[in-house]
C-alpha atoms as a PDB file:
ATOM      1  CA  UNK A   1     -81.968   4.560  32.762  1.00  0.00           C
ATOM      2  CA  UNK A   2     -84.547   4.973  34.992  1.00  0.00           C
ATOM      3  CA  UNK A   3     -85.785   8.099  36.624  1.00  0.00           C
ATOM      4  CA  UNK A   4     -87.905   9.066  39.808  1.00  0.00           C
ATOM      5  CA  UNK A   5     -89.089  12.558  38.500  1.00  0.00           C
ATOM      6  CA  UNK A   6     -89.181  13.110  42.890  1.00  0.00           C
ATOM      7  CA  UNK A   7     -86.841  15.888  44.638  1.00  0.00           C
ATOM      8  CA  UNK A   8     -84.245  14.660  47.464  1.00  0.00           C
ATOM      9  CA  UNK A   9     -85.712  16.102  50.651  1.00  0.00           C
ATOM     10  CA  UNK A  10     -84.275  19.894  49.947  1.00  0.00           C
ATOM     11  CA  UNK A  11     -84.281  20.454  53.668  1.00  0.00           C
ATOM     12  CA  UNK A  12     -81.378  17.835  54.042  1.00  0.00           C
ATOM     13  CA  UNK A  13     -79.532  18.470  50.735  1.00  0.00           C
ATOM     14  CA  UNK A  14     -79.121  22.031  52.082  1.00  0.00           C
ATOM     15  CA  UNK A  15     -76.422  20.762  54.486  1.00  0.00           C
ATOM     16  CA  UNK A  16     -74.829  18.728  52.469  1.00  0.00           C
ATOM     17  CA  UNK A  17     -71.186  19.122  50.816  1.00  0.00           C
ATOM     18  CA  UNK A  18     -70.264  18.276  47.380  1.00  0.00           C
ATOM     19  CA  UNK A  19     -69.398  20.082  43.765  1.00  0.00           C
ATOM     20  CA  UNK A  20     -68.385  19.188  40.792  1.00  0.00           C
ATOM     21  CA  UNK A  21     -65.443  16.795  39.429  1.00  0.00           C
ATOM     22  CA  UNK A  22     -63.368  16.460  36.103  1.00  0.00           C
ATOM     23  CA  UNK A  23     -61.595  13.553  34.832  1.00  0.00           C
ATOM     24  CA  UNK A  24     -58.294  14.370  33.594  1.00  0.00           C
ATOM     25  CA  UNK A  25     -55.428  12.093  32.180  1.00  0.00           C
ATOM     26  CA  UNK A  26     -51.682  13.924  32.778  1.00  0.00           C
ATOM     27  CA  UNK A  27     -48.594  12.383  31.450  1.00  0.00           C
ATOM     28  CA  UNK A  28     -44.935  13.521  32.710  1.00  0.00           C
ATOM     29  CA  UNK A  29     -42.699  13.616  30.161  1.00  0.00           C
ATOM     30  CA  UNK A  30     -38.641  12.575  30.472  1.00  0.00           C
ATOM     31  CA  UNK A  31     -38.292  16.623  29.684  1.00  0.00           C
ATOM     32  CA  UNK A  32     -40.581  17.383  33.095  1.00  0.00           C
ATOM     33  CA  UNK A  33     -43.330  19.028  30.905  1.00  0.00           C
ATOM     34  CA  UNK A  34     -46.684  17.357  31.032  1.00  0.00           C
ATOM     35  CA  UNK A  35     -49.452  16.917  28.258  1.00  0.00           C
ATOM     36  CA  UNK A  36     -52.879  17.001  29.773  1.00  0.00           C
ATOM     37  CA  UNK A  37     -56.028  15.232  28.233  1.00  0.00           C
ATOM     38  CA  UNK A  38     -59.712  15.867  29.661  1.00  0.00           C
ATOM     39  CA  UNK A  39     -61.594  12.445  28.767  1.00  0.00           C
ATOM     40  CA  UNK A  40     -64.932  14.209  30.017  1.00  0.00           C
ATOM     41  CA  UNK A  41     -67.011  16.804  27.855  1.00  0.00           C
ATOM     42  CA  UNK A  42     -68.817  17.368  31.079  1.00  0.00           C
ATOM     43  CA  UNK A  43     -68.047  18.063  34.633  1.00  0.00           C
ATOM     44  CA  UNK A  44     -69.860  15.620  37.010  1.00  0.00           C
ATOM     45  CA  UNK A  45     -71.285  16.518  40.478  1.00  0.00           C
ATOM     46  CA  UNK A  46     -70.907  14.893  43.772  1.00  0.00           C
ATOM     47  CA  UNK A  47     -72.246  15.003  47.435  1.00  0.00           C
ATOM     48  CA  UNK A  48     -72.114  14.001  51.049  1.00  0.00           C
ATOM     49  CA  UNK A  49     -75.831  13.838  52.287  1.00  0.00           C
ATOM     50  CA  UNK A  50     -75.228  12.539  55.580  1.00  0.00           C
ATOM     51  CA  UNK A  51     -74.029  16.241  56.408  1.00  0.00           C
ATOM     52  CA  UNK A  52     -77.654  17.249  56.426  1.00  0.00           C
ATOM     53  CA  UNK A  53     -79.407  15.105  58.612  1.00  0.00           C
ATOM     54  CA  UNK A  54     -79.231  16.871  62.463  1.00  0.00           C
ATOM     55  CA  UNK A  55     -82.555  14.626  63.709  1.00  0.00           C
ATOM     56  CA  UNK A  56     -83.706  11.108  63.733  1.00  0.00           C
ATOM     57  CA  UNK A  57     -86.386  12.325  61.945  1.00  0.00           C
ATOM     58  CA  UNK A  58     -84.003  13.000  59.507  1.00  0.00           C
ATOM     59  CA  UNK A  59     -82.478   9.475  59.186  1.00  0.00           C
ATOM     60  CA  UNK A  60     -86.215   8.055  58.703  1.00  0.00           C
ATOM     61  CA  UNK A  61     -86.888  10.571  55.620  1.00  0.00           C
ATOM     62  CA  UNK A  62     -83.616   9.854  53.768  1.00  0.00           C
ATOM     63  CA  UNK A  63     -84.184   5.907  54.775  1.00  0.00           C
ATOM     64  CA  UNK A  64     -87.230   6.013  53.317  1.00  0.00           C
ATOM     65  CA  UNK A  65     -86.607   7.817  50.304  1.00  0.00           C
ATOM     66  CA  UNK A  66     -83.362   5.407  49.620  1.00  0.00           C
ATOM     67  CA  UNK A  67     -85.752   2.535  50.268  1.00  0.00           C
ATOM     68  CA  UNK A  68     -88.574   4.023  47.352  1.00  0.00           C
ATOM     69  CA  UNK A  69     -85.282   4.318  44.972  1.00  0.00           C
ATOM     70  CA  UNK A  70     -84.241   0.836  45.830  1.00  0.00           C
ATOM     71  CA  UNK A  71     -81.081   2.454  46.529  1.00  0.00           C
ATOM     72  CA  UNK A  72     -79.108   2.859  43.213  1.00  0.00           C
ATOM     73  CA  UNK A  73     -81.362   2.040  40.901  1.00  0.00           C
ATOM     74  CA  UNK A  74     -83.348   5.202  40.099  1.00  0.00           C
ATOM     75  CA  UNK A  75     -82.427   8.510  39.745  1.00  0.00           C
ATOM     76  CA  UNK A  76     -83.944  11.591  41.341  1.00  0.00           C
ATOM     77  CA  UNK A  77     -83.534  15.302  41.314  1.00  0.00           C
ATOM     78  CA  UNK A  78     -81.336  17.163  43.276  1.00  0.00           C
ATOM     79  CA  UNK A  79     -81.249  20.828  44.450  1.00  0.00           C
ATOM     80  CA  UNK A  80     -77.520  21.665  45.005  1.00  0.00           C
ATOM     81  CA  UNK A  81     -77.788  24.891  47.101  1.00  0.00           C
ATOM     82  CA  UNK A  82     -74.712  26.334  45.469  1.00  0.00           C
ATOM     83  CA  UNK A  83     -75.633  26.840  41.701  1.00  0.00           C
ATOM     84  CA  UNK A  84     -78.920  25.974  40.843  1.00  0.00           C
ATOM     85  CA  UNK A  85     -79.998  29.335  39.164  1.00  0.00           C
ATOM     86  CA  UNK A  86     -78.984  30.640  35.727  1.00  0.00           C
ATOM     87  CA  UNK A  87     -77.733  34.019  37.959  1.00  0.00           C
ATOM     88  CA  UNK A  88     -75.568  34.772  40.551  1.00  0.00           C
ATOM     89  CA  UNK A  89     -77.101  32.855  44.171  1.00  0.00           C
ATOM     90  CA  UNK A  90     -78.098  36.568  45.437  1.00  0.00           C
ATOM     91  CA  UNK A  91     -79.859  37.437  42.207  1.00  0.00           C
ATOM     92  CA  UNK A  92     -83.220  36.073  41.045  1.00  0.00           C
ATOM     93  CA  UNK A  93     -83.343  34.941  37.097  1.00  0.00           C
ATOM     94  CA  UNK A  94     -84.630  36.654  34.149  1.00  0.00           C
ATOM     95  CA  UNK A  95     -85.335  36.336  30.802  1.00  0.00           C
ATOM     96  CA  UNK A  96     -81.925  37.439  29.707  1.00  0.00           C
ATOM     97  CA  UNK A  97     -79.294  35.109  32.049  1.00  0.00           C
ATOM     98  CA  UNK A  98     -78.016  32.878  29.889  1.00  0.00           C
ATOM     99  CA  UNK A  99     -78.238  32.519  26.203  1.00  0.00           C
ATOM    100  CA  UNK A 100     -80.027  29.740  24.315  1.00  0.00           C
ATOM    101  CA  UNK A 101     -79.525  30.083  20.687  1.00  0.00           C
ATOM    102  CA  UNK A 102     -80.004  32.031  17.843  1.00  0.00           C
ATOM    103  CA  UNK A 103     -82.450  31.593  15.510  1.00  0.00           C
ATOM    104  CA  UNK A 104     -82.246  30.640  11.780  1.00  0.00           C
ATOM    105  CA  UNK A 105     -86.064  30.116  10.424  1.00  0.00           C
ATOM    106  CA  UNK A 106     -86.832  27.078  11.130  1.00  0.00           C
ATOM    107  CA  UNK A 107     -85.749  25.527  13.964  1.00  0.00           C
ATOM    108  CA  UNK A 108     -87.867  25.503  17.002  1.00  0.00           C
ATOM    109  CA  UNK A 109     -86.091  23.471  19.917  1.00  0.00           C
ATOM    110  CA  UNK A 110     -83.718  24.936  21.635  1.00  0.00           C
ATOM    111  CA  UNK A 111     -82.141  23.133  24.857  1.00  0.00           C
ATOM    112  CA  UNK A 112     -81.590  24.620  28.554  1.00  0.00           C
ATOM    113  CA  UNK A 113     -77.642  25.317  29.211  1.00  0.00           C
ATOM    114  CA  UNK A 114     -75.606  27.286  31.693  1.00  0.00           C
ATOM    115  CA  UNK A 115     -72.464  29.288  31.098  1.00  0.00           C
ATOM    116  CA  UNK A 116     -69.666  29.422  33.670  1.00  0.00           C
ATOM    117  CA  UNK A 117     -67.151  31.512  32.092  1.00  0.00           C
ATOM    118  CA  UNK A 118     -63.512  32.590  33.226  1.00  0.00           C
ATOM    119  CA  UNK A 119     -61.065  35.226  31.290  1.00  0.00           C
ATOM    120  CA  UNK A 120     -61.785  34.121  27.677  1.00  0.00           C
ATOM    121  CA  UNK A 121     -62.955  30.953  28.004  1.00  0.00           C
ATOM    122  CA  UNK A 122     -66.170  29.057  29.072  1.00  0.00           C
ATOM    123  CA  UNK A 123     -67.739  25.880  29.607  1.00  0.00           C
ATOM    124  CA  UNK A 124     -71.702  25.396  28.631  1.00  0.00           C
ATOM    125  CA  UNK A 125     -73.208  22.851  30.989  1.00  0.00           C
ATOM    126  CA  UNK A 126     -76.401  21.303  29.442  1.00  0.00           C
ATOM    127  CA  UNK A 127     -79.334  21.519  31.839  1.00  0.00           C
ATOM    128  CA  UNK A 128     -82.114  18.823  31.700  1.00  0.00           C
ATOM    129  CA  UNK A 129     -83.983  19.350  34.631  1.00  0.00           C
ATOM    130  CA  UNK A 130     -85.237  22.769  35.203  1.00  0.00           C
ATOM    131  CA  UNK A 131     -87.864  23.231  37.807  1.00  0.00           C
ATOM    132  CA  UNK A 132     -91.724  23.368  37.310  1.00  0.00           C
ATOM    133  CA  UNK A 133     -93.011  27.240  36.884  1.00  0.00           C
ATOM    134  CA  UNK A 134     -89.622  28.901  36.203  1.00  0.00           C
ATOM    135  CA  UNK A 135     -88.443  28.996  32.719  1.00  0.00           C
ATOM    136  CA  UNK A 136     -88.287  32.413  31.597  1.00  0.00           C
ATOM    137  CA  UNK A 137     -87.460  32.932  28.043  1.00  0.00           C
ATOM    138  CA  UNK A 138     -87.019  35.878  25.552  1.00  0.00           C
ATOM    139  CA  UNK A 139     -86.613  36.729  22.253  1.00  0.00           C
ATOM    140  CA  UNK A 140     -84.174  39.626  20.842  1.00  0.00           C
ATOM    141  CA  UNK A 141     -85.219  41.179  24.183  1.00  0.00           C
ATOM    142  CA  UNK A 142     -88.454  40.924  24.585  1.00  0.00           C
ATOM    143  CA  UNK A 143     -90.159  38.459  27.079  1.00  0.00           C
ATOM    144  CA  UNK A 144     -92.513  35.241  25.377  1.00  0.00           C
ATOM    145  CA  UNK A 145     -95.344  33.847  27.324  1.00  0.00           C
ATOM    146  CA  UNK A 146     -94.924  30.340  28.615  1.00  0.00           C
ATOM    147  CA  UNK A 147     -97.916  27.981  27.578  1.00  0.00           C
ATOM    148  CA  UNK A 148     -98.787  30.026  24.588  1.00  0.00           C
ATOM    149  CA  UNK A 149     -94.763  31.104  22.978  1.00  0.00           C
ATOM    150  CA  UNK A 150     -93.383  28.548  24.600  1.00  0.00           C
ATOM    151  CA  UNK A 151     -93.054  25.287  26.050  1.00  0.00           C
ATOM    152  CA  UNK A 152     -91.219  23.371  28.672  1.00  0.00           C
ATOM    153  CA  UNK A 153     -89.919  19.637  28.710  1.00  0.00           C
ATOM    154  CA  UNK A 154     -89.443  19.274  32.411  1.00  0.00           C
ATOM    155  CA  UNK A 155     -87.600  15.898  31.905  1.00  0.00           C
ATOM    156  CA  UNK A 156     -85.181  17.351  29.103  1.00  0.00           C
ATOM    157  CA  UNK A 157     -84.387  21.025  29.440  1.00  0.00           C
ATOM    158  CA  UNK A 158     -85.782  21.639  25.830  1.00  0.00           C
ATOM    159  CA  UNK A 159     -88.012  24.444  24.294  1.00  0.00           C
ATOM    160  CA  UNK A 160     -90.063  24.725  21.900  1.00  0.00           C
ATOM    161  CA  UNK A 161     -91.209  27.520  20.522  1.00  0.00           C
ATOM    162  CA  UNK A 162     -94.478  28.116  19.278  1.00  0.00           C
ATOM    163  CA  UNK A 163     -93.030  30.158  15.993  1.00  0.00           C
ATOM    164  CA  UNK A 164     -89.682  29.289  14.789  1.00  0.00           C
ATOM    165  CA  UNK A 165     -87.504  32.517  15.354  1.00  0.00           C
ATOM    166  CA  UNK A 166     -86.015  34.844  12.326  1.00  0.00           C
ATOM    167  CA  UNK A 167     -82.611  34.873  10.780  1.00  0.00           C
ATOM    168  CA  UNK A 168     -79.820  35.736  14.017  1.00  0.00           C
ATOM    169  CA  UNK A 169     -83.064  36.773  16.572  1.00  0.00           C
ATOM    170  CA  UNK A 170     -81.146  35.971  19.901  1.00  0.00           C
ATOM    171  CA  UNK A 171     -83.129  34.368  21.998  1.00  0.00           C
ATOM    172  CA  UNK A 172     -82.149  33.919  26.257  1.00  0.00           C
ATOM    173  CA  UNK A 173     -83.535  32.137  29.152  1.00  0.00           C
ATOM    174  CA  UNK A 174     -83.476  31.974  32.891  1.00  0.00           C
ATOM    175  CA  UNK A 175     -84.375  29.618  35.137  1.00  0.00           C
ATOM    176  CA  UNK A 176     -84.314  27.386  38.294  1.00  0.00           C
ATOM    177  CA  UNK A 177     -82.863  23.793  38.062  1.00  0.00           C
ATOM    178  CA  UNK A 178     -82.116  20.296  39.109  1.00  0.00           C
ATOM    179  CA  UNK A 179     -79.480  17.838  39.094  1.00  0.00           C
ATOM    180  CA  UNK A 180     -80.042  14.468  38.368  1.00  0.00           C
ATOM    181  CA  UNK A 181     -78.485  12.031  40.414  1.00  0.00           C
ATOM    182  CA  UNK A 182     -78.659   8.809  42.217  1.00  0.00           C
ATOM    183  CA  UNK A 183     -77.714   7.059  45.787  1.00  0.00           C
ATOM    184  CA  UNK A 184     -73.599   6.014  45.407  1.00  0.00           C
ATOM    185  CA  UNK A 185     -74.360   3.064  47.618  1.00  0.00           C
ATOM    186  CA  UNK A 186     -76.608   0.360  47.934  1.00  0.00           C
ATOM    187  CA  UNK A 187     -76.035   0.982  51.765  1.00  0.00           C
ATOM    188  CA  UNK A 188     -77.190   2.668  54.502  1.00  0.00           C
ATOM    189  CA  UNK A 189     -75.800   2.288  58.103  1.00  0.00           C
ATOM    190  CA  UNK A 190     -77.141   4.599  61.039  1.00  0.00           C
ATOM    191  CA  UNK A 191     -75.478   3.827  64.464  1.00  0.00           C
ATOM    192  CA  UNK A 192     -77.971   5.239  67.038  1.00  0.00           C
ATOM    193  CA  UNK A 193     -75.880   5.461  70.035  1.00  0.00           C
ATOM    194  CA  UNK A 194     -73.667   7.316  67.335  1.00  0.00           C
ATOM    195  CA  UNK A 195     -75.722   9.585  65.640  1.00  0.00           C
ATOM    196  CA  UNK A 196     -76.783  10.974  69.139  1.00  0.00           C
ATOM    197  CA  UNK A 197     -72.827  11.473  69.724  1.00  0.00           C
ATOM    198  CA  UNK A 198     -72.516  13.521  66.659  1.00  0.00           C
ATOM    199  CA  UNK A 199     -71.157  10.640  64.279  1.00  0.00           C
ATOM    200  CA  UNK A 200     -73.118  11.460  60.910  1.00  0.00           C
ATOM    201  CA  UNK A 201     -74.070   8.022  58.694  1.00  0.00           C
ATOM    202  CA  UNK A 202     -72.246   8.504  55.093  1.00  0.00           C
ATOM    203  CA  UNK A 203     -75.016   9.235  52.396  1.00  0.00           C
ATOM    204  CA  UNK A 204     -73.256   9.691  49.124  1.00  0.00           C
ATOM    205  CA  UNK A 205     -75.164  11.165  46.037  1.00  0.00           C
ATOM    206  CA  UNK A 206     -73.351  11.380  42.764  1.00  0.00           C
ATOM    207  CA  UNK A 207     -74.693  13.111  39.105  1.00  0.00           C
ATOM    208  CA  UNK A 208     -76.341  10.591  36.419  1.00  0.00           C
ATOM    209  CA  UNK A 209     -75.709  11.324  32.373  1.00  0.00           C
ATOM    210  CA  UNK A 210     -79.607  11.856  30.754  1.00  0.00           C
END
């Protein structure tokens, strides 16, 4: 589908509300026990926008970025304030957040993920938009130089390595990222005499599948 490869005014998006959703099928059974089926691999994100615009000035910046979308037909990125490092929000990433694969000889793609992991289990979010200028990656420890190690596909979250990496060499990444998403309306209605009262217009954003 197509894709603006243009940021959501971060400004704005800072305001907004939103997180991720799951789609899960439960079915009571005559004994009162339930069996539970996830039809999703992976979690999808959504957000209020409208929460972020205080100004008029406001309204004309996410009016005109709808308008150069043509509402929902392209995709754009989206900085979600609350988990758009490979760390912790306080920390800033290194080399050795999150782990991208192990090596085996030959293989030299390896794509961008992000662990959230409670007790003993985990769920490993692909990530296909990092941003520009922050991938850090390392092998077995030891820090690779972007441009000349490695390489970033800003539009896919993979990397390639210059050198395919020995037999079990770990290798780990941090980095900044992007969601992709899209308008959830082909609408926008501002009120004025309303917005000056406080009302705030309804800008919905949801998560696209790349």
């Amino acid at each position: 589908m197509s894709f603006h490869d243009v940021v959501f005014p971060a400004s704005i998006s800072l305001g907004s509300s939103g997180g991720p959703e799951r789609r899960t099928e439960i079915v009571t059974l005559a004994s009162g026990f339930e069996e539970r089926n996830s039809t999703w691999a992976h979690s999808r994100r959504r957000y209020e926008a409208g929460l972020g615009m205080r100004r008029l000035d406001d309204v004309h910046e996410v009016i005109a970025f709808f308008e150069a979308r043509r509402g929902m037909l392209h995709a754009f990125r989206w900085k979600d304030w609350s988990d758009y490092k490979s760390c912790a929000p306080s920390q800033s990433p290194t080399a050795f957040d999150q782990p991208l694969g192990l090596g085996d000889g030959a293989t030299t793609v390896f794509q961008l993920s992000r662990r959230y992991a409670s007790g003993d289990d985990e769920y490993v979010r692909p990530i296909s938009k990092p941003m520009a200028g922050t991938v850090l990656v390392a092998l077995d420890g030891t820090p690779l130089a972007d441009g000349s190690d490695f390489t970033v596909d800003g539009s896919t979250g993979q990397i390639t390595l210059a050198a395919a990496p020995a037999d079990g060499a770990a290798l780990t990444a941090g980095f900044l990222f992007h969601v992709p998403a899209r308008f959830d309306t082909d609408r926008i209605e501002v009120n004025l005499s309303a917005f000056e009262a406080g009302e705030i217009p309804s800008v919905p954003i949801i998560e696209v599948r790349v």
